[in-house]
Protein backbone atom coordinates (compact mmCIF):
# COMPACT_ATOMS: atom_id res chain seq x y z
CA UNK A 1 106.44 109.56 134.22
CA UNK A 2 104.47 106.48 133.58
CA UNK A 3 103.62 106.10 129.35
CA UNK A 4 100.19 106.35 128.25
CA UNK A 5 98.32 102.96 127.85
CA UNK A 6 98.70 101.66 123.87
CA UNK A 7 95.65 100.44 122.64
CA UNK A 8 95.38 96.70 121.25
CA UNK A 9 95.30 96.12 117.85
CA UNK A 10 94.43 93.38 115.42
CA UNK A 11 95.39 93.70 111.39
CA UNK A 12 93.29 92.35 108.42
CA UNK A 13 95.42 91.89 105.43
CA UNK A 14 94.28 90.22 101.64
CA UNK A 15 96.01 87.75 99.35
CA UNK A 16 94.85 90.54 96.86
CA UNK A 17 92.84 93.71 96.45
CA UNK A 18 88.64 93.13 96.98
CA UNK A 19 89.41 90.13 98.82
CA UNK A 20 87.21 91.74 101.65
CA UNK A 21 89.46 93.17 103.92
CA UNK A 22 87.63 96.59 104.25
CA UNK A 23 84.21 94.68 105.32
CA UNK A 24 86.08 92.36 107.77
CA UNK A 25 87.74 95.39 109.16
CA UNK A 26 84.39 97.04 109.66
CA UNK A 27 82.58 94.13 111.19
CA UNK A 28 85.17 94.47 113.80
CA UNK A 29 85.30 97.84 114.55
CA UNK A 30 81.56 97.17 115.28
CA UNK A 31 82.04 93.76 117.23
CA UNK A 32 84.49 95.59 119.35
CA UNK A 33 82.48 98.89 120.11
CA UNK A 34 79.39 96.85 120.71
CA UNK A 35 81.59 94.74 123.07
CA UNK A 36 82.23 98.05 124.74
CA UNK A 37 85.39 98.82 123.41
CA UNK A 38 86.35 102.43 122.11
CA UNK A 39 87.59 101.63 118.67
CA UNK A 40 89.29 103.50 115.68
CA UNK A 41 89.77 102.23 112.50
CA UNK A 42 93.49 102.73 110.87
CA UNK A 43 94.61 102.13 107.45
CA UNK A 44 98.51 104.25 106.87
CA UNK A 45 97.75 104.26 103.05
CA UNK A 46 94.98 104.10 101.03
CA UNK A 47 94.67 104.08 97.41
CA UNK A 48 91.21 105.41 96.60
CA UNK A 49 89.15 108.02 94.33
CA UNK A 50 86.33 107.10 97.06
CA UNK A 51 87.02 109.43 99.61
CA UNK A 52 85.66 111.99 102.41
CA UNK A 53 85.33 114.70 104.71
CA UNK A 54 86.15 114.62 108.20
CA UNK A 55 84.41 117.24 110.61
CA UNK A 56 87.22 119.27 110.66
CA UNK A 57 87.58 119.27 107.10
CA UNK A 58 90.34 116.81 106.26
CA UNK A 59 90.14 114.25 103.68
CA UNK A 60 90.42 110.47 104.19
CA UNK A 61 89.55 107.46 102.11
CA UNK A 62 85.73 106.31 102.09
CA UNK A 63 86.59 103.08 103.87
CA UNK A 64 88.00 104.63 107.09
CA UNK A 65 85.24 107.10 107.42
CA UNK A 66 82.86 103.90 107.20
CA UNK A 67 84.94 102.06 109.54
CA UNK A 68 84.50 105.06 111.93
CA UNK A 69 81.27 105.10 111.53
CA UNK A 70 80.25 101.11 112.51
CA UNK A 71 82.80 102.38 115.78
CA UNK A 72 80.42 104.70 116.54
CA UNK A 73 83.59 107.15 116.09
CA UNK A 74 83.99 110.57 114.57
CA UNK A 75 86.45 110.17 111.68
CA UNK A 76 89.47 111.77 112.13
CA UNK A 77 92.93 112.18 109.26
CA UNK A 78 95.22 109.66 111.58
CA UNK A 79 93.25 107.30 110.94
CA UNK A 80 94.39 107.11 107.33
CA UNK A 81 97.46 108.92 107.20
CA UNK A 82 98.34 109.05 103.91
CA UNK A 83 95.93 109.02 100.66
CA UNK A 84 96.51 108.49 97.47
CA UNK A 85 94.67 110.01 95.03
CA UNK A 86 95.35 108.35 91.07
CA UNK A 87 94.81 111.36 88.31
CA UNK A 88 96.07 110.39 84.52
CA UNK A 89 99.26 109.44 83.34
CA UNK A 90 100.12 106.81 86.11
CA UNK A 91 100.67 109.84 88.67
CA UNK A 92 98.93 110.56 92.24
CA UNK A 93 97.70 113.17 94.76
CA UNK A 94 99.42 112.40 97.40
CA UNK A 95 96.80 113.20 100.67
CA UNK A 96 98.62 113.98 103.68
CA UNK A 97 96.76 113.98 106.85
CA UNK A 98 94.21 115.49 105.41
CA UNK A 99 95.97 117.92 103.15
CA UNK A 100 96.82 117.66 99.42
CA UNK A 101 101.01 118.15 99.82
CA UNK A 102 101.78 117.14 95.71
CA UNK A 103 100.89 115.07 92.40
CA UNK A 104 104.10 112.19 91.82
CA UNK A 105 104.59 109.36 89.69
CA UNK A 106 104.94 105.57 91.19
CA UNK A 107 108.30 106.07 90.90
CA UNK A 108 108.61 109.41 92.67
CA UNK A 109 106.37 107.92 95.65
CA UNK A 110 108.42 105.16 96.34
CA UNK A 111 111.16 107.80 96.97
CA UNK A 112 108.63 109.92 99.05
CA UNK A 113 107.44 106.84 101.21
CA UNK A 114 110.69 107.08 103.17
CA UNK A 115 109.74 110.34 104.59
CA UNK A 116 105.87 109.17 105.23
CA UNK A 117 106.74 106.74 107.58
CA UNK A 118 106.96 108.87 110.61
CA UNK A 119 103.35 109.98 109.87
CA UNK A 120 102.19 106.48 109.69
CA UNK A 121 103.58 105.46 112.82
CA UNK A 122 102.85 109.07 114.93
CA UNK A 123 99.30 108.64 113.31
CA UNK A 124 98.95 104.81 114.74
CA UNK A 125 100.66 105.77 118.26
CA UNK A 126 98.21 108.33 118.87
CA UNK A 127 95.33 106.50 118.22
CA UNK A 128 96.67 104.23 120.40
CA UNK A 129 96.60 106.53 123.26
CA UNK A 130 93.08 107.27 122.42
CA UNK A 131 91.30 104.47 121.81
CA UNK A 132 91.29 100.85 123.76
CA UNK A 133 91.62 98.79 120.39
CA UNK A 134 93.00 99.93 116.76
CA UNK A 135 91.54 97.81 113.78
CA UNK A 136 94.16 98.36 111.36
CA UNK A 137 93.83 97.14 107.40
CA UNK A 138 96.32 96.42 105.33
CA UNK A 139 96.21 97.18 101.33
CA UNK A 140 96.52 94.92 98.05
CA UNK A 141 98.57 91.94 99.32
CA UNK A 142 101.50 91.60 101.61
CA UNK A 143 103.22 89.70 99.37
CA UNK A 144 104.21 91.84 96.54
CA UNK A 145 107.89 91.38 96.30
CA UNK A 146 108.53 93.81 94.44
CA UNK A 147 106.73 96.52 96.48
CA UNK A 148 107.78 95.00 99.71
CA UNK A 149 111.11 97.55 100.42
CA UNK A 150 109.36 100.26 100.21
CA UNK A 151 106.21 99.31 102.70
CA UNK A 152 104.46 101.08 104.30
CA UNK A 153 100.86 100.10 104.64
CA UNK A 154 101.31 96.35 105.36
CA UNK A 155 103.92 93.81 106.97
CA UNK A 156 105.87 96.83 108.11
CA UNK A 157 102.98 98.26 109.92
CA UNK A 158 101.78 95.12 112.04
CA UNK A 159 105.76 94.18 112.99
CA UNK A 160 105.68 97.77 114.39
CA UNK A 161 102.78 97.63 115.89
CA UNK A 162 103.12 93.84 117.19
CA UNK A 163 99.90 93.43 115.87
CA UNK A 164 98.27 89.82 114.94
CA UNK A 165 97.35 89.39 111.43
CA UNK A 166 94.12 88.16 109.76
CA UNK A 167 94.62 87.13 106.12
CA UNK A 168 91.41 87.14 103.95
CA UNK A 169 91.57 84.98 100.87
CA UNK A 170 88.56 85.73 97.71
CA UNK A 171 86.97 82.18 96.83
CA UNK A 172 84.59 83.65 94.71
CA UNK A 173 87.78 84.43 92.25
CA UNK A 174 88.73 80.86 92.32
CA UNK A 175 92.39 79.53 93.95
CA UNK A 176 91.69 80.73 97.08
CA UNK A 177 94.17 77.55 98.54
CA UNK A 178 96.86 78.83 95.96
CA UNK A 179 96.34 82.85 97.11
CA UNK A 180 96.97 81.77 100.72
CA UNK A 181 99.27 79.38 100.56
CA UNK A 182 101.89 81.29 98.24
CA UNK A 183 101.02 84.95 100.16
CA UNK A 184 102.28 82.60 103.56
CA UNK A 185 105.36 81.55 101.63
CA UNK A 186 106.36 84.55 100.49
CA UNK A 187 106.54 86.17 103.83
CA UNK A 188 109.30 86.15 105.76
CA UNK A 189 109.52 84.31 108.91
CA UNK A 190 108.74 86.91 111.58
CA UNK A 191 105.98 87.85 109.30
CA UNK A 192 104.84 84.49 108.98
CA UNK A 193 104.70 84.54 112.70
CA UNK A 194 102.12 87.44 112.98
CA UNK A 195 99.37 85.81 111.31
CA UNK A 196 96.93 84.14 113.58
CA UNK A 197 94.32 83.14 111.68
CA UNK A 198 93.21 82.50 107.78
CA UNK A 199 89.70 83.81 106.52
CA UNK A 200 88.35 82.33 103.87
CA UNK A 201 85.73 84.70 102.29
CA UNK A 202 82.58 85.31 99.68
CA UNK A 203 82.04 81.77 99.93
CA UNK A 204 79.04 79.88 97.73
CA UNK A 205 77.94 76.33 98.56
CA UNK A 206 77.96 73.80 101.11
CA UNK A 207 81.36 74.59 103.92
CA UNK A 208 81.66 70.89 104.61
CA UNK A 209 83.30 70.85 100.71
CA UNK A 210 86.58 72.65 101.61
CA UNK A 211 87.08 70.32 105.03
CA UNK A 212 90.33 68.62 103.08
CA UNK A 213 91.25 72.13 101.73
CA UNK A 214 91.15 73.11 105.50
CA UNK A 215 93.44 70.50 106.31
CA UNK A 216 96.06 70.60 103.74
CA UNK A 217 96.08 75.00 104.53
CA UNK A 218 96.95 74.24 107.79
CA UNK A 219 99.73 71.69 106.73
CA UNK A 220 101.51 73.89 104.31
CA UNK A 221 101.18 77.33 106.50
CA UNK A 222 100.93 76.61 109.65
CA UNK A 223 98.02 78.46 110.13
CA UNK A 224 94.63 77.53 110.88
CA UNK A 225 91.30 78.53 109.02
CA UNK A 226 89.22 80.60 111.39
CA UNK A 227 86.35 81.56 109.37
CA UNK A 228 84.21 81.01 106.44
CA UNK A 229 82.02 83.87 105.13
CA UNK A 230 79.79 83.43 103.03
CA UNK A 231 79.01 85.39 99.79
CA UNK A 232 75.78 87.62 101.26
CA UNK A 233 73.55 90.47 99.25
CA UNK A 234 71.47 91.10 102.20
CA UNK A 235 73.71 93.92 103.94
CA UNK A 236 74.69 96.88 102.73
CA UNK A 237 77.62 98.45 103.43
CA UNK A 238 79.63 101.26 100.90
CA UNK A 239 81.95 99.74 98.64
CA UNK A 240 85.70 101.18 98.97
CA UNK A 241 86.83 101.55 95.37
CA UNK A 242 85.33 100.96 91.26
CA UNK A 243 86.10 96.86 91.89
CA UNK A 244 82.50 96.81 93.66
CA UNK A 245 80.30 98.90 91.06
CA UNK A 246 77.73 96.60 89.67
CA UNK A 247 78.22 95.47 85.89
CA UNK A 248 76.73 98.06 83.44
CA UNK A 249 73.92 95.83 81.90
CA UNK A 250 72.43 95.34 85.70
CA UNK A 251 69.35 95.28 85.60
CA UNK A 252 65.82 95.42 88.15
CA UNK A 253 63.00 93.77 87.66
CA UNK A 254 59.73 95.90 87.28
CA UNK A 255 62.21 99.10 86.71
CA UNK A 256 59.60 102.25 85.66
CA UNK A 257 62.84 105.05 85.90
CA UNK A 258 65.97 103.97 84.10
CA UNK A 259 68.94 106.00 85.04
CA UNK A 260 72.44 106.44 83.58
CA UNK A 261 75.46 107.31 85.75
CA UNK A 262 78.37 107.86 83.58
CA UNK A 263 81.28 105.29 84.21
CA UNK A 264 83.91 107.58 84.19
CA UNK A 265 87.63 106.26 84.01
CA UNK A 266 88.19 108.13 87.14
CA UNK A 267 84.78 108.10 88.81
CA UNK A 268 85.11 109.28 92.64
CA UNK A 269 82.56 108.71 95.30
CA UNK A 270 80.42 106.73 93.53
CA UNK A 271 78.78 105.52 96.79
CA UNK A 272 76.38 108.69 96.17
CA UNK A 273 74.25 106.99 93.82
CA UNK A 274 73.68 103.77 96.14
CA UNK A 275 70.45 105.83 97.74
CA UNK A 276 69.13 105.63 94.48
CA UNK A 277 69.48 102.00 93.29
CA UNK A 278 67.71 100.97 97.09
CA UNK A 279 64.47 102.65 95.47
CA UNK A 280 61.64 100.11 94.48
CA UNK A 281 61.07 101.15 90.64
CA UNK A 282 64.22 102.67 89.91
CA UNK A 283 67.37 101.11 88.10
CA UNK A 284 70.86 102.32 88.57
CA UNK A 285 73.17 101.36 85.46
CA UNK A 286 76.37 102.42 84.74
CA UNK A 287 77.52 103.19 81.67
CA UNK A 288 80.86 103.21 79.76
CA UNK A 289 80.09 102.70 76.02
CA UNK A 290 77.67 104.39 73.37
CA UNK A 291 76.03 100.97 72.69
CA UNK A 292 75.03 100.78 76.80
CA UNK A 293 73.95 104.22 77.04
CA UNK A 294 70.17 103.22 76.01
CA UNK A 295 67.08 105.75 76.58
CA UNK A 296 67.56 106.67 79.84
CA UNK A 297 64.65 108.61 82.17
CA UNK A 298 67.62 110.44 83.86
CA UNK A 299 71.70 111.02 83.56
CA UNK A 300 74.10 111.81 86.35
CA UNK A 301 77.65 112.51 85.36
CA UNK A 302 79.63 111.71 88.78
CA UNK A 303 82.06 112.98 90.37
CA UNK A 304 86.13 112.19 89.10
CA UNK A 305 89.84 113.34 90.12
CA UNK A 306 90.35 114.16 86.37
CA UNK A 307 87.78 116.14 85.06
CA UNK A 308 89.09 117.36 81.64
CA UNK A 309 90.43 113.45 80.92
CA UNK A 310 87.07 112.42 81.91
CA UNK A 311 85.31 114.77 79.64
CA UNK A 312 87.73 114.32 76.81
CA UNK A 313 86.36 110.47 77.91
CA UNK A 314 83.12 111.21 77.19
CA UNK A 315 83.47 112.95 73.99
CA UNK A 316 85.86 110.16 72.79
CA UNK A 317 83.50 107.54 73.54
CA UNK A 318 80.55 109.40 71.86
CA UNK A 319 78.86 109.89 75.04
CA UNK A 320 79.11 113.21 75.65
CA UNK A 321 77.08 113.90 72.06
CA UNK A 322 74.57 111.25 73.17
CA UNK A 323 74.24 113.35 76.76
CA UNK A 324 73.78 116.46 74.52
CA UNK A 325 71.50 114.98 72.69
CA UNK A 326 68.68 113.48 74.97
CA UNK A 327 69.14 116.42 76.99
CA UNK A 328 67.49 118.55 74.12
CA UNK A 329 65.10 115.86 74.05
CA UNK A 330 64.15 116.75 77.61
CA UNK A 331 66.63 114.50 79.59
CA UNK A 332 66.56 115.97 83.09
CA UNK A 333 70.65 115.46 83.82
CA UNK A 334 72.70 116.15 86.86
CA UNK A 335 76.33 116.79 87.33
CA UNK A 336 77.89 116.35 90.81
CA UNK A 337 81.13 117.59 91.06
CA UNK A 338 83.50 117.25 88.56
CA UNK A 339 80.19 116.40 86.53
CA UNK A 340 79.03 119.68 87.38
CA UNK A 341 82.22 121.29 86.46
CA UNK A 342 81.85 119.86 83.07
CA UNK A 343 78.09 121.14 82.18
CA UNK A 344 79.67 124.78 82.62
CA UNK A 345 81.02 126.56 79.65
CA UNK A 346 84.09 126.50 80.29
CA UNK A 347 87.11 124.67 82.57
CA UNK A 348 90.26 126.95 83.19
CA UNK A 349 93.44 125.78 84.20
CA UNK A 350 96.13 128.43 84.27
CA UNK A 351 98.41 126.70 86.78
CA UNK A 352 98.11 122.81 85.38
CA UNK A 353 96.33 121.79 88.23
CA UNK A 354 94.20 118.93 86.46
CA UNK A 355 95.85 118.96 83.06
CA UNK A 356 98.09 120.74 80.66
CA UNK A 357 94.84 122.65 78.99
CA UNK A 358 94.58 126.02 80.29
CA UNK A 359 91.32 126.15 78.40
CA UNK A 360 88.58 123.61 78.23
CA UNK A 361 85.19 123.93 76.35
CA UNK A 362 82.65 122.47 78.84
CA UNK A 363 78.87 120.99 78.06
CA UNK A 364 77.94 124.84 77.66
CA UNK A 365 74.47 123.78 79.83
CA UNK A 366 75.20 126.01 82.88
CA UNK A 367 75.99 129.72 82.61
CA UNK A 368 79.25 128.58 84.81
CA UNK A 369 83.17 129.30 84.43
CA UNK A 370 85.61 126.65 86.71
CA UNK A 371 89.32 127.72 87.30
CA UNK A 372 90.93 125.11 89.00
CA UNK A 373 93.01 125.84 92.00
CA UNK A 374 95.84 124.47 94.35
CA UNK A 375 94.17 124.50 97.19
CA UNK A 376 91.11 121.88 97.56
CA UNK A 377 88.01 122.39 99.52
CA UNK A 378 87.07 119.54 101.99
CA UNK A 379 83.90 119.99 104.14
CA UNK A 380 80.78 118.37 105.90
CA UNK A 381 78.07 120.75 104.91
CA UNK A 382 74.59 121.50 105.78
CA UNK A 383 71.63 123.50 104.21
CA UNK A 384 68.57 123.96 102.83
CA UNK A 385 67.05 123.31 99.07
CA UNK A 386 66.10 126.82 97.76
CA UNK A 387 64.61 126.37 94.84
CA UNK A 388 61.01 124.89 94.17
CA UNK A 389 61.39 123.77 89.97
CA UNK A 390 61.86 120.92 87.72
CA UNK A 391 63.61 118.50 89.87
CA UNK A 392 63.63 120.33 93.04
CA UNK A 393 60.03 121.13 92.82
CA UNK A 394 58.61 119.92 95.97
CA UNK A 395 61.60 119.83 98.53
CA UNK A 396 62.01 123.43 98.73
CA UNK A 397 63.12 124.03 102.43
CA UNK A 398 64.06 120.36 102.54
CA UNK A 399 67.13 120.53 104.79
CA UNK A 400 70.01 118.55 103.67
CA UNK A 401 73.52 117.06 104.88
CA UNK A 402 76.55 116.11 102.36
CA UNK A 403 80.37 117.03 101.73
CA UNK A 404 82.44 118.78 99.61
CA UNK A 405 85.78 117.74 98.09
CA UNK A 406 87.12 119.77 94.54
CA UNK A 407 89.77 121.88 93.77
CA UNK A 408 87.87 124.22 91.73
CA UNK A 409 85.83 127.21 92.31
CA UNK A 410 83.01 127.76 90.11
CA UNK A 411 81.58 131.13 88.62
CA UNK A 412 77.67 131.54 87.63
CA UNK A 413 77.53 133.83 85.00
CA UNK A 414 74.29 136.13 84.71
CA UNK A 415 71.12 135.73 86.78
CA UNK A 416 71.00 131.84 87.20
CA UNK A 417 69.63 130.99 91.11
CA UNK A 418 71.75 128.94 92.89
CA UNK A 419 69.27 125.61 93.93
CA UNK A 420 70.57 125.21 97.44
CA UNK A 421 71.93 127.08 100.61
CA UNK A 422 75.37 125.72 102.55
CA UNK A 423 74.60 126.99 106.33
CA UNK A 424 77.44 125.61 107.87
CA UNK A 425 80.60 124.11 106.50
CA UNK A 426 83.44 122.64 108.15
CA UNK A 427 81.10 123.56 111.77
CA UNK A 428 81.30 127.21 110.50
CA UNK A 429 77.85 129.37 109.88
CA UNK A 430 78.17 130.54 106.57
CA UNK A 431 74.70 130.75 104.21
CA UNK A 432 76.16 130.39 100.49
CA UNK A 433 74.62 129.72 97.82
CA UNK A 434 75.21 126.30 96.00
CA UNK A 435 74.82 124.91 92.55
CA UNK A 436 73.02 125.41 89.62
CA UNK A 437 69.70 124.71 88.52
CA UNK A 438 68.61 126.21 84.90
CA UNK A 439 65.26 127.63 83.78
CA UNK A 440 63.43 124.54 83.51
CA UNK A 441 64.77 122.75 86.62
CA UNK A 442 66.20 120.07 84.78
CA UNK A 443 70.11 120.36 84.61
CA UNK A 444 71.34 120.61 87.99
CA UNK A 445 75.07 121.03 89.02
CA UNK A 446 75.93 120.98 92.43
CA UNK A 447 79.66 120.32 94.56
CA UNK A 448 77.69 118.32 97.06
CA UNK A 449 78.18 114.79 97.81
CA UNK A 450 75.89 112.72 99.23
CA UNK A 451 72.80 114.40 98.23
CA UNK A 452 70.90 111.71 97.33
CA UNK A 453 71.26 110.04 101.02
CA UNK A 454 68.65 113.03 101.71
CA UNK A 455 65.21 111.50 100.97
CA UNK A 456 63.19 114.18 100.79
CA UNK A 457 65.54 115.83 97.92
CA UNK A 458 66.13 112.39 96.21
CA UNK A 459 62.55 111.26 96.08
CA UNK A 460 61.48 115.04 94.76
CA UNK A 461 64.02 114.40 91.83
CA UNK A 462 62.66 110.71 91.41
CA UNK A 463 58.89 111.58 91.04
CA UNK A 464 59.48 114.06 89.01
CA UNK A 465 61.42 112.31 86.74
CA UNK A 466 58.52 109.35 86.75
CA UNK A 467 56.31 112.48 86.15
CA UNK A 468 58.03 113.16 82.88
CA UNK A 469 57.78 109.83 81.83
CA UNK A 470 54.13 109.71 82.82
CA UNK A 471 54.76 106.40 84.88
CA UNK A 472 54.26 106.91 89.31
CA UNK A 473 57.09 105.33 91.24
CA UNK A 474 55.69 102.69 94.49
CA UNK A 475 56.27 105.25 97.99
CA UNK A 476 59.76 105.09 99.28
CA UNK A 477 60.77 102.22 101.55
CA UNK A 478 62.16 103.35 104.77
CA UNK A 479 65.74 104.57 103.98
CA UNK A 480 68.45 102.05 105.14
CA UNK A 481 69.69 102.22 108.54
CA UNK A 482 73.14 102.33 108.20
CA UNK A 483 73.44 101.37 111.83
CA UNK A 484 71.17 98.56 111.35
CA UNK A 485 73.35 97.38 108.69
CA UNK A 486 76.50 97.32 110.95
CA UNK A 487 74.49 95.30 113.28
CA UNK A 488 74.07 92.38 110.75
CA UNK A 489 77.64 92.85 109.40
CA UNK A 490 78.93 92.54 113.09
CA UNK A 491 76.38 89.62 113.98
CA UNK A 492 76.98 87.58 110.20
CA UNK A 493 81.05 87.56 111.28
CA UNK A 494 80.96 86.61 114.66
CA UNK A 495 78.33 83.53 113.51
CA UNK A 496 81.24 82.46 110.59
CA UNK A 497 83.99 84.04 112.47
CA UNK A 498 85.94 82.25 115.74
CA UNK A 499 85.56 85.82 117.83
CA UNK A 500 86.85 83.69 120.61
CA UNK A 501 90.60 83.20 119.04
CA UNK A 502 90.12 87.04 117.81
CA UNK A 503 90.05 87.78 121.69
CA UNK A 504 92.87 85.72 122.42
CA UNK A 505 95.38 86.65 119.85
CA UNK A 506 94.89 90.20 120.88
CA UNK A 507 95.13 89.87 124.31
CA UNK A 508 91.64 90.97 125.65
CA UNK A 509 91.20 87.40 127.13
């Protein structure tokens, strides 16, 4: 019996974490599928509280469903095998094709990898029977000594799958010569062999001020530069992980609605509120101290692995009294998630799923009761906005897409209307109510993520919340095309990018 074809594959690796290797990765997934390739994007482990729902309902990390996504791919869980998950206390969920399987320490995981190692590589071979070219990305750096016997995720991965490395150096950090030079040293020969090509990245200035740089990395590695990107604010593409949230005093110019998105120590999926800073009027700021919280128009507690640490957070930092506060004042606030879990009145726990509490005291704003469970929900979901009040007022019937991934269910007490209707979930008709949305329309909790990519529901809540304020927000720019943006990311690398030794190395020319 002849063996299936195995795909090609190229591997992006970093001197360090943020040094760009997600966007590189994605710019190639789209060079490739625009090149007429079929391409999936693989990362075996992921470190992320930015994550989401396949169609199937599996969860992967943010950055491989985005990566799918400029391939023009469905995401699928082998194409980030394993997910890590950090909670408090220097422990993680441990995401396993998909699935939750258990909470360890470092320590424990590095024990665990051993075992995880046959998923990684069953997870890369069959994308490699699927697909004519496998992006793969690498996490943190490849040279961290100390982590290097128990990899899984970097060097290990591109020796097994003979794959040519990129390494990405960060210049906007400063000693970008000293991160690539001493990553390149600290590998060991066959490793050193693998990488093809240096990428210097997030470059200011003039590029004909690093030509001796150029020279003397190529002298002490053996390796050649292959590309200079340059720092850009033009495309946007979601950011992978906490590193890439704007400071908290950012600021817009001509800003008429000031909103305040909690800064939670755990903050997941924070990509949800990008929708809103795109909006001509509106400024996005994210907040972490009592002295930054200001007088904002609107407040959005986000979503977080830890919900009771993140609430004990809040009250600890005196925000949660401040939320409490302006809300009385007439505050419209919205809780996705775990932020909606936290406006109930009260978080149960009987099996120490998120903490050792069995008993939390929520918000007490929603007439709502959350037990956490074992089991976590992970869909794509689809509906329709139900009700027609205070922040929802004029997108009733607006239909809506977004995803679901908590491991509590939550209980509406009394008469309170659920705001919106999940009609399919997961591919599967159901029509359930969602959320909560009290008498005046302006506390909303809802599970869904992603709401605000919806413009008919975001711009509803926007004007309204101008309306309150008495101010009128400029119409709505066309929403981004996220395709468009893939475009530019795929046609910005291959101008700063040598696409010709990319070809080469991986033997497609």
């Amino acid at each position: 019996m002849t063996s299936p074809k195995l795909a090609k594959v190229i591997m992006v690796q970093g001197t360090s974490s943020h040094a760009g290797k997600s966007v590189l990765a994605t710019a190639l997934c789209r060079i490739f599928a625009q090149d007429g390739l079929s391409v999936a994007p693989f990362k075996a482990q992921n470190m992320s509280l930015n994550s989401y729902a396949t169609p199937d309902g599996g969860e992967i990390g943010r950055s491989q469903a985005v990566q799918a996504s400029a391939a023009m791919v469905a995401p699928q869980v082998e194409m980030n095998p394993v997910l890590l998950k950090p909670e408090g206390e220097r422990r993680s969920q441990v995401v396993v094709l998909g699935r939750p399987q258990v909470v360890v320490s470092a320590r424990e995981y590095y024990q665990l990898k051993t075992t995880l190692w046959e998923t990684v590589t069953s997870s890369l071979d069959r994308l490699r029977t699927e697909y004519d070219m496998v992006v793969i990305e690498g996490a943190g750096s490849p040279a961290e000594i100390n982590l290097k016997e128990h990899d899984i995720v970097n060097m290990r991965v591109a020796r097994y799958a003979g794959a040519p490395v990129l390494l990405v150096g960060d210049i906007d950090r400063g000693g970008v010569f000293a991160q690539l030079i001493g990553t390149m040293m600290l590998l060991e020969p066959e490793e050193r062999a693998l990488v093809k090509g240096l990428v210097i990245n997030k470059f200011r200035g003039d590029p004909s001020l690093l030509t001796s740089g150029l020279g003397l990395l190529k002298e002490h590695t053996g390796v050649s530069v292959i590309g200079i990107l340059p720092y850009f604010f033009d495309i946007h593409i979601p950011q992978e992980d906490s590193l890439g949230l704007p400071p908290s005093d950012s600021d817009a110019e001509g800003a008429l609605v000031d909103i305040a998105v909690m800064r939670l120590p755990h903050i997941a999926n924070f990509d949800d509120f990008d929708p809103l800073r795109q909006e001509t009027g509106v400024r996005v700021r994210f907040v972490s101290t009592e002295e930054e919280f200001g007088d904002p128009d609107l407040i959005i507690i986000p979503g977080s692995k830890t919900t009771v640490l993140d609430l004990h957070w809040l009250q600890g930092q005196g925000l949660a009294e401040r939320i409490l506060a302006a809300r009385r004042a007439g505050t419209p606030l919205i809780g996705v998630c775990a932020g909606y879990q936290m406006l109930g009145a009260t978080l149960l726990d009987p099996d120490g799923v998120e903490s050792l509490e069995k008993e939390t005291r929520g918000f007490d704003l929603l007439p709502t009761t959350t037990t956490f469970l074992k089991e976590k929900s992970t869909h794509q979901a689809t509906g329709r906005v139900t009700a027609s009040r205070g922040l929802l007022e004029s997108c009733r019937e607006a239909q809506f897409t977004a995803y679901e991934i908590h491991m509590g269910l939550t209980s509406v007490q009394g008469s309170a209307n659920s705001p919106f209707s999940v009609e399919y979930r997961s591919r599967q008709r159901i029509d359930a109510d969602e959320g909560v949305l009290d008498g005046d329309g302006l506390t909303l909790g809802t599970y869904l993520h992603g709401l605000f990519h919806n413009r008919a529901l975001r711009r509803s809540i926007l004007e309204h919340v101008a309306s309150l304020k008495g101010v009128t927000l400029p119409p709505s720019a066309d929403d981004i095309d996220q395709n468009a943006e893939y475009d530019k990311l795929a046609a910005f690398v291959r101008q700063h990018l040598d696409m010709n030794l990319v070809y080469q190395v991986t033997g497609l020319q």
